[in-house]
C-alpha atoms as a PDB file:
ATOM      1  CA  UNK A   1      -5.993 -20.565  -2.130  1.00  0.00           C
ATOM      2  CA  UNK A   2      -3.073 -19.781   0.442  1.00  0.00           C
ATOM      3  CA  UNK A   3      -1.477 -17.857  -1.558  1.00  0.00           C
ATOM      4  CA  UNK A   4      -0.336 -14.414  -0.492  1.00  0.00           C
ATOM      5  CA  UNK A   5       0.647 -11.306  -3.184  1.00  0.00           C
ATOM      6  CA  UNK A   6       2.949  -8.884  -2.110  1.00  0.00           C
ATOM      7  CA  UNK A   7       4.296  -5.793  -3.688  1.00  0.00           C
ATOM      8  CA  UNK A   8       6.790  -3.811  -2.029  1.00  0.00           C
ATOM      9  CA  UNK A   9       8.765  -1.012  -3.527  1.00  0.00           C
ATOM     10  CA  UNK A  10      11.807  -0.001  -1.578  1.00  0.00           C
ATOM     11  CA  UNK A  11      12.467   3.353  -1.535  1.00  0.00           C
ATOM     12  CA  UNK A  12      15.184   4.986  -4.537  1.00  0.00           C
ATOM     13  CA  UNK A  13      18.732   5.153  -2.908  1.00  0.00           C
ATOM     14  CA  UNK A  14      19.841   7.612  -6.595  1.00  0.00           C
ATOM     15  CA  UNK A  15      19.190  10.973  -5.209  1.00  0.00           C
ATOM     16  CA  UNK A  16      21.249  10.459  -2.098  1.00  0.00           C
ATOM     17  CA  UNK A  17      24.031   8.418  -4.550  1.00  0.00           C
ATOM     18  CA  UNK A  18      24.368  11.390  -6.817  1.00  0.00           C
ATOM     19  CA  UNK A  19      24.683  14.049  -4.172  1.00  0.00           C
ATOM     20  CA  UNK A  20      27.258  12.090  -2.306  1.00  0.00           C
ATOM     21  CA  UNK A  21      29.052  11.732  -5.494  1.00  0.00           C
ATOM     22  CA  UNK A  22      28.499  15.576  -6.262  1.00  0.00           C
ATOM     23  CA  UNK A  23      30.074  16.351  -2.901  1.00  0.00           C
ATOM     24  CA  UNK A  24      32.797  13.875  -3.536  1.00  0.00           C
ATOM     25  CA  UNK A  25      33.447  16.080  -7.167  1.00  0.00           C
ATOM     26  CA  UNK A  26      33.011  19.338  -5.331  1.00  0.00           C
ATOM     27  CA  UNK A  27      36.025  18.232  -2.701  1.00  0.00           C
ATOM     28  CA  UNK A  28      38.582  16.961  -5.347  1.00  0.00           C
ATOM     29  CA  UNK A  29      37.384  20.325  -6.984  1.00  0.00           C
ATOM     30  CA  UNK A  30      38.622  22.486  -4.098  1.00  0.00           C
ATOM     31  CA  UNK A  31      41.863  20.376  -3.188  1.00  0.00           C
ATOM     32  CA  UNK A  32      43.083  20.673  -7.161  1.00  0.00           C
ATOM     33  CA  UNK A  33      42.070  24.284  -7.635  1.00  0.00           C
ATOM     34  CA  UNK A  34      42.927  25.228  -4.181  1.00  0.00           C
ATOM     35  CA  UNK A  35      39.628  27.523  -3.378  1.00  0.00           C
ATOM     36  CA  UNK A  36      39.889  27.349   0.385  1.00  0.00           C
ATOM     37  CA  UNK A  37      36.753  29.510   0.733  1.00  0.00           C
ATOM     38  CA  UNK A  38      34.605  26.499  -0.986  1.00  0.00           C
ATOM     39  CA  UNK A  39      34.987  24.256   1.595  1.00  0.00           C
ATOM     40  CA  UNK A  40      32.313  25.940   3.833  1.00  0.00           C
ATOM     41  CA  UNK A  41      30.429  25.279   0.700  1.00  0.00           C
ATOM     42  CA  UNK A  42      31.470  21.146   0.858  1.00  0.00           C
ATOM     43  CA  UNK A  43      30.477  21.058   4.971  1.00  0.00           C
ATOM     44  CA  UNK A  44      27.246  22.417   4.299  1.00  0.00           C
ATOM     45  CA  UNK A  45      26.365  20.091   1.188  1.00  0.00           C
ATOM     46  CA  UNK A  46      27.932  16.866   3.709  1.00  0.00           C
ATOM     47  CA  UNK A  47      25.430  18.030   6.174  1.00  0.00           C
ATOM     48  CA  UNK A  48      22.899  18.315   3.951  1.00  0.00           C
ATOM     49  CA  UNK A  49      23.458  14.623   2.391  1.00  0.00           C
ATOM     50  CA  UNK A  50      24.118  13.343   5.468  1.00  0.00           C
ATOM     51  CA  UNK A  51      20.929  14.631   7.242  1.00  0.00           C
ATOM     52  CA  UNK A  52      18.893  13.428   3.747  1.00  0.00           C
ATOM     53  CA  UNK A  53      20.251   9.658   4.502  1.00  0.00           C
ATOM     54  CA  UNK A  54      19.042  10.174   8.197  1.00  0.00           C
ATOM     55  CA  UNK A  55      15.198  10.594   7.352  1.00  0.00           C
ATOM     56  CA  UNK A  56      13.123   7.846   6.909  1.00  0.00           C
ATOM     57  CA  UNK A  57      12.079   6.868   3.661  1.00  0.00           C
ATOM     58  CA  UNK A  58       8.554   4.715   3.022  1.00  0.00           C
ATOM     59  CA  UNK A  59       8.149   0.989   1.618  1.00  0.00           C
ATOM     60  CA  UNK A  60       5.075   1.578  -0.520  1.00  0.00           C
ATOM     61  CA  UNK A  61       3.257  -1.924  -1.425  1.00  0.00           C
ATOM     62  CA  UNK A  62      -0.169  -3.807  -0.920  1.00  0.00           C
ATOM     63  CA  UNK A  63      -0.764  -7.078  -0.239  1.00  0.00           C
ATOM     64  CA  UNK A  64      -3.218  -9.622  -1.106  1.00  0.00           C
ATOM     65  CA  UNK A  65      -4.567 -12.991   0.731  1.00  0.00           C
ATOM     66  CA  UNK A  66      -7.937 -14.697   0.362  1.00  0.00           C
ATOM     67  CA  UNK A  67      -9.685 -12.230   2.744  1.00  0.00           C
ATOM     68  CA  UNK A  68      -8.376  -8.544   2.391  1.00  0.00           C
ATOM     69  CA  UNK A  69      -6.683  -6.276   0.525  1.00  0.00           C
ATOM     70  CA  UNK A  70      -4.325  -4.692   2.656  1.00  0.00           C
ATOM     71  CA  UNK A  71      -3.546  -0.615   1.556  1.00  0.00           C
ATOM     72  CA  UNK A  72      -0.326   0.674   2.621  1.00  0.00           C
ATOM     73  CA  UNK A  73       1.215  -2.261   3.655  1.00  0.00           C
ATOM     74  CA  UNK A  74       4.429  -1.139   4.980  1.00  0.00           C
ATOM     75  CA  UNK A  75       3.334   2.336   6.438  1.00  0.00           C
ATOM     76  CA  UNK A  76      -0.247   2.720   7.957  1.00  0.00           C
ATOM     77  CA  UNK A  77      -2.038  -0.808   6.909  1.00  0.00           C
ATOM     78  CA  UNK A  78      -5.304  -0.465   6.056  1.00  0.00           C
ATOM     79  CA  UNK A  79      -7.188  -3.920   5.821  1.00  0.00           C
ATOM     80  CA  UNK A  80     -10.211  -3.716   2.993  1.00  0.00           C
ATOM     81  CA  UNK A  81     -12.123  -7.425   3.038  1.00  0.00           C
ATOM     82  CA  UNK A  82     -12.381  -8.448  -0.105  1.00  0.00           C
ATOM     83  CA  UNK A  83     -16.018  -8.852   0.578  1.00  0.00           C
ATOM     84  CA  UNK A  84     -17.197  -5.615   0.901  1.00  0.00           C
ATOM     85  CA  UNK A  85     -15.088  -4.771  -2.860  1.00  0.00           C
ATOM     86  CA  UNK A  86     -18.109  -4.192  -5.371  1.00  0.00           C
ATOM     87  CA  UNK A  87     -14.847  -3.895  -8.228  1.00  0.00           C
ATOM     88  CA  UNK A  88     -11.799  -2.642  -8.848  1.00  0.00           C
ATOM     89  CA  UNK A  89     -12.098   0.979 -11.535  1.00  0.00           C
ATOM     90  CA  UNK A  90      -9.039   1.853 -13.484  1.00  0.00           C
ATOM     91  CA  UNK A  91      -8.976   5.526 -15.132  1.00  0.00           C
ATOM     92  CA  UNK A  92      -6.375   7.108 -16.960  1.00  0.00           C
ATOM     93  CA  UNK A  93      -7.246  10.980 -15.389  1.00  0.00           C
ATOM     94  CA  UNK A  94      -3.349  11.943 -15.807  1.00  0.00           C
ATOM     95  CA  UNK A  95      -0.145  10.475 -16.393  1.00  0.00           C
ATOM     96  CA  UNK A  96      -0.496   8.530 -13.790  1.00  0.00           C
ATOM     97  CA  UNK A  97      -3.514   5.615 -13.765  1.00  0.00           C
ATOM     98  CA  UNK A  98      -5.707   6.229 -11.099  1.00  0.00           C
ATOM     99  CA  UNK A  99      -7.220   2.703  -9.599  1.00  0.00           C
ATOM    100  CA  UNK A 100     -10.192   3.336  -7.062  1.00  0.00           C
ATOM    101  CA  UNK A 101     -11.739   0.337  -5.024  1.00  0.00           C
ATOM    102  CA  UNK A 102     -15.905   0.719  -5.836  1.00  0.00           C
ATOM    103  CA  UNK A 103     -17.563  -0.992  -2.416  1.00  0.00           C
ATOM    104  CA  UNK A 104     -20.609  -3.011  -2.838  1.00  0.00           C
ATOM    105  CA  UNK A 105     -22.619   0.139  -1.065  1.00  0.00           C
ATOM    106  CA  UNK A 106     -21.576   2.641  -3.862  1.00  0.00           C
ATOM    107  CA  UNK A 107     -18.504   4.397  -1.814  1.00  0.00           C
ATOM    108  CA  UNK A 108     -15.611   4.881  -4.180  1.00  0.00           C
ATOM    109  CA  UNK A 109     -12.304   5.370  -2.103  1.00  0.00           C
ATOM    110  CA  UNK A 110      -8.768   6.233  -4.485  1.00  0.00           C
ATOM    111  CA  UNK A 111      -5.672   3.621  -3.968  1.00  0.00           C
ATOM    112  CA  UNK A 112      -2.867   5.567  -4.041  1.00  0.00           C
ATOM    113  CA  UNK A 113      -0.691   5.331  -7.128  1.00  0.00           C
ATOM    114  CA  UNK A 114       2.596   4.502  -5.674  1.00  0.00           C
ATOM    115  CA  UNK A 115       1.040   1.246  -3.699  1.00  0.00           C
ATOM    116  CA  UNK A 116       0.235  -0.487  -6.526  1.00  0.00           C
ATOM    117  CA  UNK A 117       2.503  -3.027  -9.226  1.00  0.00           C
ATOM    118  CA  UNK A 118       1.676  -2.577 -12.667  1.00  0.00           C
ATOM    119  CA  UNK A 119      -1.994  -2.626 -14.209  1.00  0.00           C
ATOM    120  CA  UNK A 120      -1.607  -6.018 -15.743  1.00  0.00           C
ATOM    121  CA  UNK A 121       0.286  -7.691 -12.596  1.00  0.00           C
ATOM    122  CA  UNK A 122      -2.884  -6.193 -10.624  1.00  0.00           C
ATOM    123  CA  UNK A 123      -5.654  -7.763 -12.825  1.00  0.00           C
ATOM    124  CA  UNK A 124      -4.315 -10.778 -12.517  1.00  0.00           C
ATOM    125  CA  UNK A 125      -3.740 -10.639  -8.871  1.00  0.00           C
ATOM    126  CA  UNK A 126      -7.388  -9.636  -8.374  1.00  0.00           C
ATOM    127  CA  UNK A 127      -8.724 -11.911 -10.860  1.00  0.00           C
ATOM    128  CA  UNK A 128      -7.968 -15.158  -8.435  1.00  0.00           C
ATOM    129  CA  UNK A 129      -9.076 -13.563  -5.876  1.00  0.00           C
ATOM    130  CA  UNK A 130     -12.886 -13.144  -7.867  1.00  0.00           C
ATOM    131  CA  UNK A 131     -12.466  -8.720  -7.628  1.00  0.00           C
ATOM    132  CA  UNK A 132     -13.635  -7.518 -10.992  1.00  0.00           C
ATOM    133  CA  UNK A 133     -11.405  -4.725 -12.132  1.00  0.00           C
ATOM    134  CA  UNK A 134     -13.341  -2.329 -14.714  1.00  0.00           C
ATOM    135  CA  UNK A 135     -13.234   0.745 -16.832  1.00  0.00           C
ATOM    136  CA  UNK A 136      -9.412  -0.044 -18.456  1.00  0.00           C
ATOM    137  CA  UNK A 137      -9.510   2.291 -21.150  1.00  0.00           C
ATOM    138  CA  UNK A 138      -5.481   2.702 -21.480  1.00  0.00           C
END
């Protein structure tokens, strides 16, 4: 198999949509109502959108070949051999499912939530790769 899985999740551009288009509503609002003293009020909320598009936002993903599992793909990658993986343990502990990798010597380590695709994409991915996933109880 020379196949390789990769999920990448660009980061939401919404937030910085709507308050460009809330600082878009709040000029119109001064020039038709003529409130001069606002537009201090319509620099600072530019700044503040503007220096919000300036930081940097992650890529969160894994990816998957025939050797390792590769955590945080796009940020701090963190190769796992798919070896050492005893199984994979799904929990439902909130509203969010919590997957933790179970090694071979006992160690459980959490996968964050935001790397992963969804449960069944997952299963499947780690299925051909012959990493058990256990404990779905959703």
């Amino acid at each position: 198999m020379t196949d390789v899985y990769e999920y990448r999740q660009a980061p939401n551009k919404g937030p910085i949509r709507l308050a460009a288009l809330c600082l878009v509503g709040l000029i119109l609002t001064i020039f038709v109502n003529g409130t001069g003293p606002l537009f201090w009020v319509a620099w600072s909320v530019g700044a503040v959108t503007i220096a919000w598009m300036m930081f940097p936002r992650p890529i969160y993903g894994i990816k998957v070949d025939d050797t390792y599992l590769v955590l945080a793909a796009w940020r701090n990658p963190r190769y796992v051999p798919l070896d050492e993986i005893a199984h994979l343990r799904v929990s439902n502990v909130s509203e969010e499912t919590k997957v933790s990798i179970v090694y071979k010597d006992g160690v459980e380590e959490a996968i964050f939530a935001a790397d992963l695709p969804d449960l069944d994409v997952l299963v499947g991915v780690m299925a051909e790769r012959r990493v058990p996933v256990r404990d779905i109880y959703l």
